[in-house]
C-alpha atoms as a PDB file:
ATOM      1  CA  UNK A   1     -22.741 -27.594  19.804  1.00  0.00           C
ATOM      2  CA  UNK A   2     -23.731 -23.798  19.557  1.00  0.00           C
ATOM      3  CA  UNK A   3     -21.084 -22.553  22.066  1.00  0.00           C
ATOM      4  CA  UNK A   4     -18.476 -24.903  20.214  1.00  0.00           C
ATOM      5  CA  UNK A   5     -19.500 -22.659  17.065  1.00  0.00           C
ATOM      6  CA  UNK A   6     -19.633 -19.624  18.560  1.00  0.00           C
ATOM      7  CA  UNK A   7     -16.467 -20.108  20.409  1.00  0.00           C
ATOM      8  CA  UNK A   8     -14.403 -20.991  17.067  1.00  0.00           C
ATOM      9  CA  UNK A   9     -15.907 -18.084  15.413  1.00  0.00           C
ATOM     10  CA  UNK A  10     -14.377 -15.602  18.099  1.00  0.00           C
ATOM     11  CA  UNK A  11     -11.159 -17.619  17.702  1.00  0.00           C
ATOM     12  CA  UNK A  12     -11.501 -17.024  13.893  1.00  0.00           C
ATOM     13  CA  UNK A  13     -11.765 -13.361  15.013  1.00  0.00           C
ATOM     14  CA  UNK A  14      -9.614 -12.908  17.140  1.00  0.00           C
ATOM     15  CA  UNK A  15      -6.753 -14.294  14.440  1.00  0.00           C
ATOM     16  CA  UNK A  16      -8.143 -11.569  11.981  1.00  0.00           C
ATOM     17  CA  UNK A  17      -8.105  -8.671  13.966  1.00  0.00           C
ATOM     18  CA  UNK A  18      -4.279  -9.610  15.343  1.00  0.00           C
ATOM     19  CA  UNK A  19      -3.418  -9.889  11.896  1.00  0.00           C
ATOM     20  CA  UNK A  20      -5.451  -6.120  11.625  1.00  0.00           C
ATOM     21  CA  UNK A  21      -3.221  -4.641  14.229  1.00  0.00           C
ATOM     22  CA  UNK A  22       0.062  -6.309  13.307  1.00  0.00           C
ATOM     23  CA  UNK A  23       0.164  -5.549   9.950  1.00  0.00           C
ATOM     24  CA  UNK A  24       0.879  -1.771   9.151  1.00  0.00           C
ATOM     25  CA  UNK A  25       3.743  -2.130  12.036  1.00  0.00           C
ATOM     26  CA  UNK A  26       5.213  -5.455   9.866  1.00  0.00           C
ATOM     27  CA  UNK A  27       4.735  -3.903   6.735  1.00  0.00           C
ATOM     28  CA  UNK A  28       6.022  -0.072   7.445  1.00  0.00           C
ATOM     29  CA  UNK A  29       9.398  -2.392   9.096  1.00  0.00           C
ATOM     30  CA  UNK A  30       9.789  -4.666   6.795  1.00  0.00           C
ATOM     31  CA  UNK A  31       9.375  -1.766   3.497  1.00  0.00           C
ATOM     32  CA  UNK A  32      11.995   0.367   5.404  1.00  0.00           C
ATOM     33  CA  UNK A  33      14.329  -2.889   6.157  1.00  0.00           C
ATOM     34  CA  UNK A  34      14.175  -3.241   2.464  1.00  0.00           C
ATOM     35  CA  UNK A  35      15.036   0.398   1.352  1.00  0.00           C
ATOM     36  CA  UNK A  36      18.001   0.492   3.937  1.00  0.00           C
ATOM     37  CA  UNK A  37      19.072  -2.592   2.589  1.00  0.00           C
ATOM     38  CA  UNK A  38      19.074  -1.586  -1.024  1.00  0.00           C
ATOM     39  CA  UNK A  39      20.937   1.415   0.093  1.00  0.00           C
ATOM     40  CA  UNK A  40      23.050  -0.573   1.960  1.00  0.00           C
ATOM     41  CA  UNK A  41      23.815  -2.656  -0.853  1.00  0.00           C
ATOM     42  CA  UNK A  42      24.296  -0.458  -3.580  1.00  0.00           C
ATOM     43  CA  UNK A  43      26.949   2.102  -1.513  1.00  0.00           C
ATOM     44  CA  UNK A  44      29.086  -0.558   0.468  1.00  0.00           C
ATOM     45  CA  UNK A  45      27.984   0.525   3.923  1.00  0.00           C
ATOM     46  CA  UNK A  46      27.248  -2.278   6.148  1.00  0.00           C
ATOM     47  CA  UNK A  47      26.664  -1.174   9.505  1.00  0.00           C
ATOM     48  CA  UNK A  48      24.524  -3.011  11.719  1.00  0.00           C
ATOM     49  CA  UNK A  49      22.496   0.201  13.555  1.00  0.00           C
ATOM     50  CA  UNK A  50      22.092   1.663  10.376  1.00  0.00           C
ATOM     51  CA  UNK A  51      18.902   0.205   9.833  1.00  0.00           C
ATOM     52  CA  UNK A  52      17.695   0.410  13.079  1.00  0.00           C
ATOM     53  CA  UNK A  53      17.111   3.481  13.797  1.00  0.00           C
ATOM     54  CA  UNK A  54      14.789   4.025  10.689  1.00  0.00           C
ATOM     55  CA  UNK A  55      12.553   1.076  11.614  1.00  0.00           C
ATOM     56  CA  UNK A  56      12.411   2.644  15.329  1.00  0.00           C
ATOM     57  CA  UNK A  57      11.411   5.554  13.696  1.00  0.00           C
ATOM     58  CA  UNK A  58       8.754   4.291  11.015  1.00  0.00           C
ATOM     59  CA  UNK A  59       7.385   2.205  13.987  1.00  0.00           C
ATOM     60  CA  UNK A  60       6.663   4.983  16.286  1.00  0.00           C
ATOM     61  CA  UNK A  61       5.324   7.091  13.741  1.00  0.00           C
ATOM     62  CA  UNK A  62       2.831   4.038  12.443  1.00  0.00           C
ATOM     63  CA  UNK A  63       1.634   3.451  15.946  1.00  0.00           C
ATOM     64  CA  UNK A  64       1.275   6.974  16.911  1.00  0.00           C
ATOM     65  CA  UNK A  65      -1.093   7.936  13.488  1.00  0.00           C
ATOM     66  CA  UNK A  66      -2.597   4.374  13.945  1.00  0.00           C
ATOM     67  CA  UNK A  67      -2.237   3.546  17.252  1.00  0.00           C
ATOM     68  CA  UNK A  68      -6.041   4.640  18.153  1.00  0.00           C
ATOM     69  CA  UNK A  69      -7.436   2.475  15.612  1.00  0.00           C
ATOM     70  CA  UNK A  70      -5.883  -0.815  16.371  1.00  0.00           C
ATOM     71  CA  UNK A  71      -6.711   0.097  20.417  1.00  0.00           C
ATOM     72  CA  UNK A  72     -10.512   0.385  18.906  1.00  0.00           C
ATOM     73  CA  UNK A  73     -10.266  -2.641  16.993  1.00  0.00           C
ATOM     74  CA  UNK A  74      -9.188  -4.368  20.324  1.00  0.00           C
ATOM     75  CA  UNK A  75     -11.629  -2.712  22.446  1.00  0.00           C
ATOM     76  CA  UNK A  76     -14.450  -3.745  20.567  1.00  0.00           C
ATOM     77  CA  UNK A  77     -13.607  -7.125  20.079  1.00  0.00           C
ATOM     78  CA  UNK A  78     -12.977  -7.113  24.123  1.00  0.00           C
ATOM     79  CA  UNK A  79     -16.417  -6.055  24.673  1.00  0.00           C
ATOM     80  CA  UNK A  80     -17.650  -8.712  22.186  1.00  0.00           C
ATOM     81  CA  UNK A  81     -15.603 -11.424  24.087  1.00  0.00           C
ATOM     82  CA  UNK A  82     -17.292 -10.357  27.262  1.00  0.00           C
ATOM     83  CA  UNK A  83     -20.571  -9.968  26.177  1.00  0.00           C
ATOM     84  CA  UNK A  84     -20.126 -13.867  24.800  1.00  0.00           C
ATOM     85  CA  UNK A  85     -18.710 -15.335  28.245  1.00  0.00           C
ATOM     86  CA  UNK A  86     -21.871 -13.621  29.425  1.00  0.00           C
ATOM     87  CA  UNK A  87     -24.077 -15.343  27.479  1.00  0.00           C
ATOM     88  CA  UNK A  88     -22.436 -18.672  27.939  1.00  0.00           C
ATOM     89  CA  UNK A  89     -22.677 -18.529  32.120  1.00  0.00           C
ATOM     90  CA  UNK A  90     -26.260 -18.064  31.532  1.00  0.00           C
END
């Protein structure tokens, strides 16, 4: 019953650090999406790659300042998944 536990708890992790990393990517998109669409909206322009290539941009530049945090919030919880199959084989 104690591995059932534990196991659910890393699941319950694992859900809140994916929602950690995803996050500033989905919200940088989607506030940039919005402003180009506003823009969009208010001028007349409605060109599909318009808003693309600001989103590409925001993206990169959220995962390259943030990118080494969200591989440390991985890596850790890596090395807590391990050390828990560990301790279950025993």
């Amino acid at each position: 019953m104690e591995d059932t536990a534990s196991l659910l708890a890393l699941a319950d992790r694992m859900l809140y650090i994916t929602a950690l990393v995803a996050a500033p990517v989905l919200f940088a998109s989607l506030a940039v999406g919005l402003v180009v669409g506003v823009i969009q909206a208010a001028t007349s322009v409605n060109e599909q790659t318009l808003t693309f290539v600001p989103k590409l941009a925001i993206i990169a530049l959220v995962l390259a300042v943030m990118g080494a945090s969200m591989l440390g919030l991985i890596g850790d919880f890596m090395q807590d998944i391990f050390a828990e199959i560990a301790r279950l084989g025993k």
